[in-house]
Protein backbone atom coordinates (compact mmCIF):
# COMPACT_ATOMS: atom_id res chain seq x y z
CA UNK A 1 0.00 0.00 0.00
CA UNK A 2 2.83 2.78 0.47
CA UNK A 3 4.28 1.69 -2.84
CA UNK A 4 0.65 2.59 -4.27
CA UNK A 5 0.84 6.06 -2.16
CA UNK A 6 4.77 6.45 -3.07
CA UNK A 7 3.63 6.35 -6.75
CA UNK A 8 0.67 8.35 -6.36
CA UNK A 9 2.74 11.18 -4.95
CA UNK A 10 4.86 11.31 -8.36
CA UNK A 11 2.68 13.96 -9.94
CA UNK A 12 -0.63 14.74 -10.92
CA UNK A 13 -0.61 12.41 -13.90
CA UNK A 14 0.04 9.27 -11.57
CA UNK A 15 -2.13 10.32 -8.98
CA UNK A 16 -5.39 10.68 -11.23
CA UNK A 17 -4.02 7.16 -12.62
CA UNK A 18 -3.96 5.37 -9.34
CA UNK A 19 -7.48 6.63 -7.61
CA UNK A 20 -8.94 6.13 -10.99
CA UNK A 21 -7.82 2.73 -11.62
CA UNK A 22 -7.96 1.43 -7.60
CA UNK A 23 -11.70 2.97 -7.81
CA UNK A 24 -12.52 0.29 -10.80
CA UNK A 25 -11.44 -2.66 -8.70
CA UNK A 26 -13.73 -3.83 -5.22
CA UNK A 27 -12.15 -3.51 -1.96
CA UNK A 28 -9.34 -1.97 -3.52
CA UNK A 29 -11.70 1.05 -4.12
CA UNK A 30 -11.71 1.54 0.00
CA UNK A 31 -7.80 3.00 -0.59
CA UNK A 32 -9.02 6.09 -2.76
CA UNK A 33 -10.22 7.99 -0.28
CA UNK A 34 -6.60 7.39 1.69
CA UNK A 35 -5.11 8.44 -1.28
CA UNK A 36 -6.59 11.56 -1.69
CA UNK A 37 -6.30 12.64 1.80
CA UNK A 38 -3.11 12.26 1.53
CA UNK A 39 -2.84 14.50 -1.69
CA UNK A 40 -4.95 16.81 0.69
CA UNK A 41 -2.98 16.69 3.13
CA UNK A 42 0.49 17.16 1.47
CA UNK A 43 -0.44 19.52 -1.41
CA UNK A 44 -3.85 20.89 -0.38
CA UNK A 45 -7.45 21.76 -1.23
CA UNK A 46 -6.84 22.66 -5.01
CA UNK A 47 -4.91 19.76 -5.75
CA UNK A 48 -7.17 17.56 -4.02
CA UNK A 49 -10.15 18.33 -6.05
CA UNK A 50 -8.50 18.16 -9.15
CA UNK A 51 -7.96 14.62 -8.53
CA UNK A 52 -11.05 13.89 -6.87
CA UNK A 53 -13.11 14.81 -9.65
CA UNK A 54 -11.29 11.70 -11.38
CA UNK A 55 -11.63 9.58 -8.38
CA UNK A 56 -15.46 10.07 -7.86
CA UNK A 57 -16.14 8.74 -11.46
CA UNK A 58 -15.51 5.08 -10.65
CA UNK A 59 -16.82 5.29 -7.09
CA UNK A 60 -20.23 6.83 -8.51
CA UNK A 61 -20.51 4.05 -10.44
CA UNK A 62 -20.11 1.99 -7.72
CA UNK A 63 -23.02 3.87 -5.86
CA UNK A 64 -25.34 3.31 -8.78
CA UNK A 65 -24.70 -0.47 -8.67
CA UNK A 66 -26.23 -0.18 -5.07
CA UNK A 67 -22.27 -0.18 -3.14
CA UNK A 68 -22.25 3.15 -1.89
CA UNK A 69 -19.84 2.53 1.13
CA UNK A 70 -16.36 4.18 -0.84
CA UNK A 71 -18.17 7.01 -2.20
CA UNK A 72 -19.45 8.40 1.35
CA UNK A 73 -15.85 7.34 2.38
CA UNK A 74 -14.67 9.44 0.03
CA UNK A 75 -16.39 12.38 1.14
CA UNK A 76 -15.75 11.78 4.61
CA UNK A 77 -12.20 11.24 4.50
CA UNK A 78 -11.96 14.10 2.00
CA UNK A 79 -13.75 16.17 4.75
CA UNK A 80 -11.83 15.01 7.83
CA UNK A 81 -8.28 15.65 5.91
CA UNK A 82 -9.30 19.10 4.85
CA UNK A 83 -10.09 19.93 8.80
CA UNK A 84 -7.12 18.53 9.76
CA UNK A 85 -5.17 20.22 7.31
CA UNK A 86 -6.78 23.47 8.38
CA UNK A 87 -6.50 23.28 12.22
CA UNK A 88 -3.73 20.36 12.98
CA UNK A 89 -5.73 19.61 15.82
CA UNK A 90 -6.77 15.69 15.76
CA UNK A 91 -9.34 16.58 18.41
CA UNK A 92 -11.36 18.70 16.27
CA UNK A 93 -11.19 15.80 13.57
CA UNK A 94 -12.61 13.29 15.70
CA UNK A 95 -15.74 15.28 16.81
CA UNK A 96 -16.02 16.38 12.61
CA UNK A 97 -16.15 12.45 12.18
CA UNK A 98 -19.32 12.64 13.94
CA UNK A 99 -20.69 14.74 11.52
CA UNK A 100 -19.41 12.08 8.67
CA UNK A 101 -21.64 9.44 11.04
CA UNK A 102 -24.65 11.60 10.55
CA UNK A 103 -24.39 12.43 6.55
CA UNK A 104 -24.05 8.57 6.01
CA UNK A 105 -26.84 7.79 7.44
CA UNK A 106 -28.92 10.58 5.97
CA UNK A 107 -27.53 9.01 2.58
CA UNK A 108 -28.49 5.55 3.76
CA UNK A 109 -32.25 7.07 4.28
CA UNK A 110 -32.17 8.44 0.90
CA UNK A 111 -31.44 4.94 -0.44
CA UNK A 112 -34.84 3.25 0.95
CA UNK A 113 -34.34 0.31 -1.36
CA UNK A 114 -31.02 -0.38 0.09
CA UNK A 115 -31.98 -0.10 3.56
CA UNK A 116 -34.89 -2.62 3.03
CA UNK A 117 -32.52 -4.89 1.25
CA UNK A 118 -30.04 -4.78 3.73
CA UNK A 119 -33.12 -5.32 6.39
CA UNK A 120 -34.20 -7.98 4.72
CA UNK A 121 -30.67 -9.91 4.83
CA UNK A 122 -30.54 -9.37 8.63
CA UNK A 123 -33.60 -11.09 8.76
CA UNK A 124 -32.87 -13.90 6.98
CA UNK A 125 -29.69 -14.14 9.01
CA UNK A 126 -31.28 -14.22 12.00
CA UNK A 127 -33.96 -16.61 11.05
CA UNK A 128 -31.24 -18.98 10.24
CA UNK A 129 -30.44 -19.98 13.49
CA UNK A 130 -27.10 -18.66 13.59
CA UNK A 131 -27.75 -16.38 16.45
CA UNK A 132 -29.16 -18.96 18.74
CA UNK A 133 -31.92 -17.56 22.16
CA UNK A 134 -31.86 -14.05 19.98
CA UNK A 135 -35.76 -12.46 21.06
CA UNK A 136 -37.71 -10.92 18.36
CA UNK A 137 -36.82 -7.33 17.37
CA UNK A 138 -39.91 -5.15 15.28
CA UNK A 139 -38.87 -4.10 12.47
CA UNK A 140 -38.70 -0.22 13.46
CA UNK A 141 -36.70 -0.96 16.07
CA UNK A 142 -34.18 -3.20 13.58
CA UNK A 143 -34.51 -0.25 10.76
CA UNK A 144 -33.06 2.14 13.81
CA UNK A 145 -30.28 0.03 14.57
CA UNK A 146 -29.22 -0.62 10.88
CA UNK A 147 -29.10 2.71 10.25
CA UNK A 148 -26.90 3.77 13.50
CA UNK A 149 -25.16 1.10 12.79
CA UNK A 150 -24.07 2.19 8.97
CA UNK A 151 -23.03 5.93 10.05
CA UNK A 152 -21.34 4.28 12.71
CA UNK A 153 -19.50 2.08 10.52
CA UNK A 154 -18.83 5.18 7.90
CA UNK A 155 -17.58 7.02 10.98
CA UNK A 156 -14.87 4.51 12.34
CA UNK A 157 -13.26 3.85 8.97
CA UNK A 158 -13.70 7.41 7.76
CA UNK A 159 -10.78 7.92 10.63
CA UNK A 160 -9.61 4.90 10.14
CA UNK A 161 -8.59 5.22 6.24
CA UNK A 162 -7.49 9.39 7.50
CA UNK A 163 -5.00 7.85 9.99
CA UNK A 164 -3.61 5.75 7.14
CA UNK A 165 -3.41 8.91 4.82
CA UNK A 166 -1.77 10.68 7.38
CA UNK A 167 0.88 7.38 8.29
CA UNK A 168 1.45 7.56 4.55
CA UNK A 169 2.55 11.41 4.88
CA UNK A 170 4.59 11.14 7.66
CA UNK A 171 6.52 8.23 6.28
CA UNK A 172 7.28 9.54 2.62
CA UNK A 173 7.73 13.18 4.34
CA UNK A 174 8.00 13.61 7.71
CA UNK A 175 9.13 9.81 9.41
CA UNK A 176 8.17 9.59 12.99
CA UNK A 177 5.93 12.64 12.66
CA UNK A 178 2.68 10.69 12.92
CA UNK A 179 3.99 8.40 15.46
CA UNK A 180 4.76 11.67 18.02
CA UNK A 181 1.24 13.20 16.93
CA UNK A 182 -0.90 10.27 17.75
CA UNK A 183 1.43 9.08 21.23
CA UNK A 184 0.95 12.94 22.22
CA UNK A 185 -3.15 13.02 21.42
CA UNK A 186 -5.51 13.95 24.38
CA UNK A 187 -8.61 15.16 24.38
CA UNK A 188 -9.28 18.64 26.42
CA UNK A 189 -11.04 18.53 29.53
CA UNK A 190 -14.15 19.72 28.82
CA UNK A 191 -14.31 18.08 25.38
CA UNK A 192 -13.99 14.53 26.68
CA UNK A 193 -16.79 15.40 29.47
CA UNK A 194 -19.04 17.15 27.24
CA UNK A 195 -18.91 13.60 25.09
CA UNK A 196 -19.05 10.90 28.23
CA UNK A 197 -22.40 13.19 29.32
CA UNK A 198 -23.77 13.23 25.77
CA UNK A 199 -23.06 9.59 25.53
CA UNK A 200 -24.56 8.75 29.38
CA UNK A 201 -27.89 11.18 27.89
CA UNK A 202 -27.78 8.77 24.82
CA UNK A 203 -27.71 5.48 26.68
CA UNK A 204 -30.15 7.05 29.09
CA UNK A 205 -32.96 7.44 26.14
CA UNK A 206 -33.11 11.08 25.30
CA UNK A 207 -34.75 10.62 22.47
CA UNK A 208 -32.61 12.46 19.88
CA UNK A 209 -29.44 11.46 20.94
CA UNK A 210 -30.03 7.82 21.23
CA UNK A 211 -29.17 6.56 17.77
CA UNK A 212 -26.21 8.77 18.11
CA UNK A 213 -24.57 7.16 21.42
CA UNK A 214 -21.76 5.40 19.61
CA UNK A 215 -20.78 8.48 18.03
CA UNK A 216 -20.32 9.85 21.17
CA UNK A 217 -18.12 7.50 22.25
CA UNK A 218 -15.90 7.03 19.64
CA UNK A 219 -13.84 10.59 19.81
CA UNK A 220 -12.61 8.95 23.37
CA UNK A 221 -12.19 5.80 22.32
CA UNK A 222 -9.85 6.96 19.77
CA UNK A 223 -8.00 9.26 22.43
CA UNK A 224 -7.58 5.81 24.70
CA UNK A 225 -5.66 4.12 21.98
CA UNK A 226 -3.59 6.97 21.68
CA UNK A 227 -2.95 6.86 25.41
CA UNK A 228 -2.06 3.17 25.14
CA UNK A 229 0.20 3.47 22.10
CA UNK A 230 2.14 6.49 23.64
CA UNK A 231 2.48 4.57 27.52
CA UNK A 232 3.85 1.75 25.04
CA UNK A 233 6.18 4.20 23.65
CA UNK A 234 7.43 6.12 26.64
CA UNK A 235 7.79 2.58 28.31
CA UNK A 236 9.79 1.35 25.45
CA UNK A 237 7.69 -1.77 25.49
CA UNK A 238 7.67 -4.57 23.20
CA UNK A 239 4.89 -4.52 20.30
CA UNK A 240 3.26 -7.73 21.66
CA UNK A 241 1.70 -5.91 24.49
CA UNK A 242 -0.16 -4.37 21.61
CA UNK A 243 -1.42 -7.10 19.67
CA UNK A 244 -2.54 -8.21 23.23
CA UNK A 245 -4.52 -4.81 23.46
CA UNK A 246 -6.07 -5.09 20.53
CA UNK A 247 -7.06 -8.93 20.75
CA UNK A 248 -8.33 -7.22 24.63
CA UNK A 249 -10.90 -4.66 22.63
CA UNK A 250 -12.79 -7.51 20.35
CA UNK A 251 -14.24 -7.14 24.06
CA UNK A 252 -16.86 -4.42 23.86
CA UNK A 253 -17.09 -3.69 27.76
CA UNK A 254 -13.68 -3.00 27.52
CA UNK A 255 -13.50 -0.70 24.61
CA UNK A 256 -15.90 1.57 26.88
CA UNK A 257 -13.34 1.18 29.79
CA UNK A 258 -10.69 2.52 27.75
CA UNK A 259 -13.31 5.55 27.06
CA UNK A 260 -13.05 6.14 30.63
CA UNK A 261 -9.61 5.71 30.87
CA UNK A 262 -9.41 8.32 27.94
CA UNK A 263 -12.11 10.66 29.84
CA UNK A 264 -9.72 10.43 33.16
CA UNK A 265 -6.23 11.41 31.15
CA UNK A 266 -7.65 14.70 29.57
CA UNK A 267 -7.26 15.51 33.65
CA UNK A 268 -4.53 13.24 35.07
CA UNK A 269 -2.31 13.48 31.80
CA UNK A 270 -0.75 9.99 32.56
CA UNK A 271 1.61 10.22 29.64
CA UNK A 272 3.05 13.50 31.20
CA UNK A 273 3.23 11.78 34.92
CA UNK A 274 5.20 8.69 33.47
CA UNK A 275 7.80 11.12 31.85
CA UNK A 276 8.64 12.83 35.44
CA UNK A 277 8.53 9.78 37.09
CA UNK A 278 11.86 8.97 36.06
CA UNK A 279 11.15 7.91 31.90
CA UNK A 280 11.53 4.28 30.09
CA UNK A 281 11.88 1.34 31.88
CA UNK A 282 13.55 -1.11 30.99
């Protein structure tokens, strides 16, 4: 994949060659949006649409075939990169990914057939048996969830595929840059509250926040494994305690823990507190 970005980077010419061509081939098509954040990111806004108006063709074809996942990628990533690029602040990102949650589900609502058909294969999945002592859910109540669950979905990789964009500028441009960025990320104070009481408001029922309560979370869950990664770091640790981590969070009670943990370090700053306790261990 950095070869792909490497070459991308070349010029115009190869970058308008390699979003076009990825777009025309499935799951490859996911990396075009990572590709042009990273043009965004490294060259800017003017750039970026030039070669966006070449990467959209393929992915709107895509959309009209009923796969509209890399297309609102596309804009999402697009989106996040440009804020980014703008403030350089990864906490202002995060909460703009929330607004990427909300416009793909507002585009999964304008695709009625698609959320029926994607309804319908839920059903059948869970008539199957696979999903054994499952009770009943009406279909309002499954149509709710599906749809949470898509901007949810669009949200995570949105930042997910941005991260990568930015990995891919640090390494051909800046190495180590993204690395230091991401250990050093914390949300403010008052940011990660204001999220952990919208979230608690969500998951208490308030009735227009409750399809949004993962979005909520998600900013802080983010700003955990940032906390992990740079205790890791400062610790000089080996890698395996991270693959360890991440097997850990497959574990969803635990991916809210490290919310929390995230929601207490905007205060406590552990990252700082382990640097004047005396540094790396070894």
């Amino acid at each position: 994949m950095l070869g792909l970005a490497r070459y991308a980077m070349n010029g115009r010419r190869q970058a308008i060659t390699t979003v076009f061509v990825c777009g025309l081939i499935p799951l490859l098509n996911m990396l075009v949006p990572a590709l042009l954040g990273l043009i965004l990111l490294r060259h800017g806004r003017r750039e970026a649409v030039l070669v966006a108006a070449w990467a959209a063709l393929p992915l709107f074809g895509w959309a009209m075939m009923g796969d509209i996942t890399p297309l609102i990628l596309l804009l999402g990533v697009v989106g996040l990169a440009a804020v980014l690029r703008q403030t350089a602040s990864w906490q202002f990102t995060l909460l703009a990914g929330i607004l990427v949650g909300v416009g793909a589900e507002m585009a999964l609502r304008l695709r009625p057939d698609f959320l029926v058909l994607l309804q319908q294969q839920v059903e059948v999945f869970m008539a199957s048996g696979s999903l054994p002592d499952q009770p009943e859910i009406p279909p309002d109540a499954m149509r709710d969830a599906l749809i949470s669950l898509f901007g949810l979905m669009h949200m995570f990789m949105s930042i997910c595929l941005l991260m990568l964009a930015r990995w891919w500028q640090a390494v051909l441009y800046n190495p180590g840059g993204f690395q230091q960025e991401f250990h050093q990320f914390k949300l403010q104070p008052l940011i990660a509250m204001m999220l952990m009481v919208l979230f608690l408001a969500a998951s208490a029922g308030v009735t227009v926040l409750t399809g949004w309560i993962m979005y909520f979370l998600l900013p802080l869950f983010f700003a955990g494994l940032a906390l992990v990664h740079g205790l890791v770091g400062l610790k000089k640790l080996s890698r395996l305690w991270l693959v360890a981590f991440y097997m850990l969070m497959l574990n969803p009670p635990l991916a809210q823990l490290l919310a929390v943990a995230a929601l207490i370090d905007s205060w406590y700053d552990f990252r700082a507190r382990v640097k004047t306790s005396g540094g790396p261990t070894s």
